[in-house]
C-alpha atoms as a PDB file:
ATOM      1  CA  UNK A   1      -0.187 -28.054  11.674  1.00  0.00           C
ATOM      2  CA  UNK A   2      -3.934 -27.585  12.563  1.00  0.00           C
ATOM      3  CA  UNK A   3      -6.044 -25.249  10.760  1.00  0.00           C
ATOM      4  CA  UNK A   4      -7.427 -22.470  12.443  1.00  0.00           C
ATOM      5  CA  UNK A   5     -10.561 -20.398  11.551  1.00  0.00           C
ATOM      6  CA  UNK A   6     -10.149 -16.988  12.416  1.00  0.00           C
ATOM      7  CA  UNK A   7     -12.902 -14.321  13.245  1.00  0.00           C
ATOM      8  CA  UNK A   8     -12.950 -11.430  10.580  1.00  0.00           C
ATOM      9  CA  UNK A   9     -11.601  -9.415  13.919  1.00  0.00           C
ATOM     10  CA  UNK A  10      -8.892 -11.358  14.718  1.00  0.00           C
ATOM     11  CA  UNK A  11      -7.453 -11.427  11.382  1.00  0.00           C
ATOM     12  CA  UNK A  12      -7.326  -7.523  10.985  1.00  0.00           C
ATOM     13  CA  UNK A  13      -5.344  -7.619  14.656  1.00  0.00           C
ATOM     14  CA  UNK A  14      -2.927 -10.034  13.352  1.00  0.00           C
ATOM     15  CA  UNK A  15      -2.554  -7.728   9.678  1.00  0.00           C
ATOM     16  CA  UNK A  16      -1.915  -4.514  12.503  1.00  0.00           C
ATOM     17  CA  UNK A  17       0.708  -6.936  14.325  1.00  0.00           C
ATOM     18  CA  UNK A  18       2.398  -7.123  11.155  1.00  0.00           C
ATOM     19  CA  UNK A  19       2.212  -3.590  10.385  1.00  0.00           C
ATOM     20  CA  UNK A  20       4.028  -2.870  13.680  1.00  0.00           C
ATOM     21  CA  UNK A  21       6.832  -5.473  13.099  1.00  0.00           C
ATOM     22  CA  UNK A  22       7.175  -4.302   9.598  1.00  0.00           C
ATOM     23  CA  UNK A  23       7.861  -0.527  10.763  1.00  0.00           C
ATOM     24  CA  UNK A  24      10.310  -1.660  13.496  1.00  0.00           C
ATOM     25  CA  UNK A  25      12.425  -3.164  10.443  1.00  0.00           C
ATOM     26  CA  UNK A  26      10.991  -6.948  10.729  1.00  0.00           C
ATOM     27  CA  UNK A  27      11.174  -8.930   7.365  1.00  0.00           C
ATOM     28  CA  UNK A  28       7.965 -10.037   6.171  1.00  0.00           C
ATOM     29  CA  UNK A  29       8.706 -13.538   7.297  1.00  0.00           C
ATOM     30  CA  UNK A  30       9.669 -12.889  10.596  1.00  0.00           C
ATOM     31  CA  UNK A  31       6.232 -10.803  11.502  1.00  0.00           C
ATOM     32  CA  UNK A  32       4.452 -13.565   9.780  1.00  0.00           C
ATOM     33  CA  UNK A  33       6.446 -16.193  12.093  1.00  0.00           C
ATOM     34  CA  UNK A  34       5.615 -13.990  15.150  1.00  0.00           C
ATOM     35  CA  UNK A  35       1.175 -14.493  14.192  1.00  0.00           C
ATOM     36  CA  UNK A  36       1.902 -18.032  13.434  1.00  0.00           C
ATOM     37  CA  UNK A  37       0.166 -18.081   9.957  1.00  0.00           C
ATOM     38  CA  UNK A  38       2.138 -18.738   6.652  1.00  0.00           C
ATOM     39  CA  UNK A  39       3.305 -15.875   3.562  1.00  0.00           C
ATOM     40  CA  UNK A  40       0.595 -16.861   1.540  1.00  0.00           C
ATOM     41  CA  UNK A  41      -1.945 -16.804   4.351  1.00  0.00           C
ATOM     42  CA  UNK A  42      -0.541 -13.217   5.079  1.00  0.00           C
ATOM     43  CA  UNK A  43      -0.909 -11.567   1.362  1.00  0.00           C
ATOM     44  CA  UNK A  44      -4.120 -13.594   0.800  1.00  0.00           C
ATOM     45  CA  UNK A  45      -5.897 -12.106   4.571  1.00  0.00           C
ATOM     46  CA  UNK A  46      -4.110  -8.427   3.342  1.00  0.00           C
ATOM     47  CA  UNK A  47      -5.833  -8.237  -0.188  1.00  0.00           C
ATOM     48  CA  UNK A  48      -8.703  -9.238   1.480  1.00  0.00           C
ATOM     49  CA  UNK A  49      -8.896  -6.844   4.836  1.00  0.00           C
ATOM     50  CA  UNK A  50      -5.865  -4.361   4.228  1.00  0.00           C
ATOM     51  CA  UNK A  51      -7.347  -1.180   4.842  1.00  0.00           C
ATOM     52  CA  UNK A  52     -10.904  -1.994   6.795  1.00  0.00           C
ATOM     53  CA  UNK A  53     -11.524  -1.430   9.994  1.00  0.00           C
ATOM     54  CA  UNK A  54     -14.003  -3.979  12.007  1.00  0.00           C
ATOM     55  CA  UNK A  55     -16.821  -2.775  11.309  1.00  0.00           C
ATOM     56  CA  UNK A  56     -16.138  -3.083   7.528  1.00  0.00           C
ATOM     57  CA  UNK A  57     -14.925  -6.724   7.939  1.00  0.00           C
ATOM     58  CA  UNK A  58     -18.860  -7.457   9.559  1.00  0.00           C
ATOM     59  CA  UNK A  59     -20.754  -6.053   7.179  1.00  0.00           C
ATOM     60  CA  UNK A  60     -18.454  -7.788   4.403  1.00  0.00           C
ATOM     61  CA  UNK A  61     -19.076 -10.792   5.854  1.00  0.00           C
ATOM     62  CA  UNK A  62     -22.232 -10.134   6.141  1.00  0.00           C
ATOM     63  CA  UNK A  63     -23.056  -9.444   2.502  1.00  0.00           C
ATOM     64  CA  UNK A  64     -20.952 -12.301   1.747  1.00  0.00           C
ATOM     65  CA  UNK A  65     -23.653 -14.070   3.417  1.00  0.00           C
ATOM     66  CA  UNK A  66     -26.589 -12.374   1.842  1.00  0.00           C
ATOM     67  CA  UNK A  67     -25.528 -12.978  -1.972  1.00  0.00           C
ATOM     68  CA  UNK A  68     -24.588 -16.835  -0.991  1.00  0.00           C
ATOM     69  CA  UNK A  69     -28.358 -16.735   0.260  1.00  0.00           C
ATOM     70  CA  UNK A  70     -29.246 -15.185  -2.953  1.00  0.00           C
ATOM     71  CA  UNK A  71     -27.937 -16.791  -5.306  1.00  0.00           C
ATOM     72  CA  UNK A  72     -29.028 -20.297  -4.461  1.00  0.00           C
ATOM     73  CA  UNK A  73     -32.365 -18.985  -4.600  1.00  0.00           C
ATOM     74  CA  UNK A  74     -32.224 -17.865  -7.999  1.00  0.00           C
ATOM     75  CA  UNK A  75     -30.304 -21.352  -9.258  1.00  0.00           C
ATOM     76  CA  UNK A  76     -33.548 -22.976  -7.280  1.00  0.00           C
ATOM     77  CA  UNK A  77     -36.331 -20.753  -9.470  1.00  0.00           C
ATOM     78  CA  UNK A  78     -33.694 -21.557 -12.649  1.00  0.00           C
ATOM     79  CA  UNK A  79     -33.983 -25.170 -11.901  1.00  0.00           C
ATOM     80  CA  UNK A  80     -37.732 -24.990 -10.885  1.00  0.00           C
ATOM     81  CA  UNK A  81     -38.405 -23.126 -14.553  1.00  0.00           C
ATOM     82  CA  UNK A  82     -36.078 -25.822 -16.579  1.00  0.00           C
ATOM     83  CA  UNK A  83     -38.388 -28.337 -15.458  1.00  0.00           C
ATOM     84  CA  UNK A  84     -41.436 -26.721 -16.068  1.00  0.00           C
ATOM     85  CA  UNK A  85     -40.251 -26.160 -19.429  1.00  0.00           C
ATOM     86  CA  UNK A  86     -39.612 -29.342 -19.857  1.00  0.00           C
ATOM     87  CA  UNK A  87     -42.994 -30.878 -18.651  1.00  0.00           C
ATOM     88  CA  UNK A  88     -44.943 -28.425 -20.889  1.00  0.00           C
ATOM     89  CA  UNK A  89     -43.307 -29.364 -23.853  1.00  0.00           C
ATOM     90  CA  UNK A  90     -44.640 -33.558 -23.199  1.00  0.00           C
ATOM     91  CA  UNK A  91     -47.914 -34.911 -24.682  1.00  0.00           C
ATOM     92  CA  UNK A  92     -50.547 -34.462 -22.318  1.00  0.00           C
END
């Protein structure tokens, strides 16, 4: 089975399929069949997005983005001030 990358959008339309086949008295494996991802795909993409609209999903992503962006700049200035340290401490 290919894997699929799915847009924060599509991902809360497949959680509201679920929701629907889940109040029509669908197991959890059968609405979970019927959006063609597995279980564990299902309860990992519901902790995730249960409860946020799209909008939410964006700007998650979105910050997700920003403190990636972030943080390799600090482990850059880290790194950049480890070797500094070390250069000052040689015989000159």
């Amino acid at each position: 089975m290919a894997r699929r990358k799915y847009t924060p959008e599509q991902i809360i339309g497949k959680l509201r399929e679920v929701e629907v086949a889940l109040a029509q008295g669908s197991t959890v494996a059968l609405a979970v069949r019927g959006i063609e991802v597995t279980e564990q795909t299902y309860y990992r993409w519901r902790r995730e997005y249960g409860g946020l609209n799209i909008e939410q999903a964006r700007r998650l992503k979105e910050l997700e983005k920003e403190n990636l962006r972030l943080r390799r700049a600090v482990s850059d200035l880290t790194l950049d001030k480890l070797i500094l340290k070390e250069a000052a401490e040689g015989n000159f």
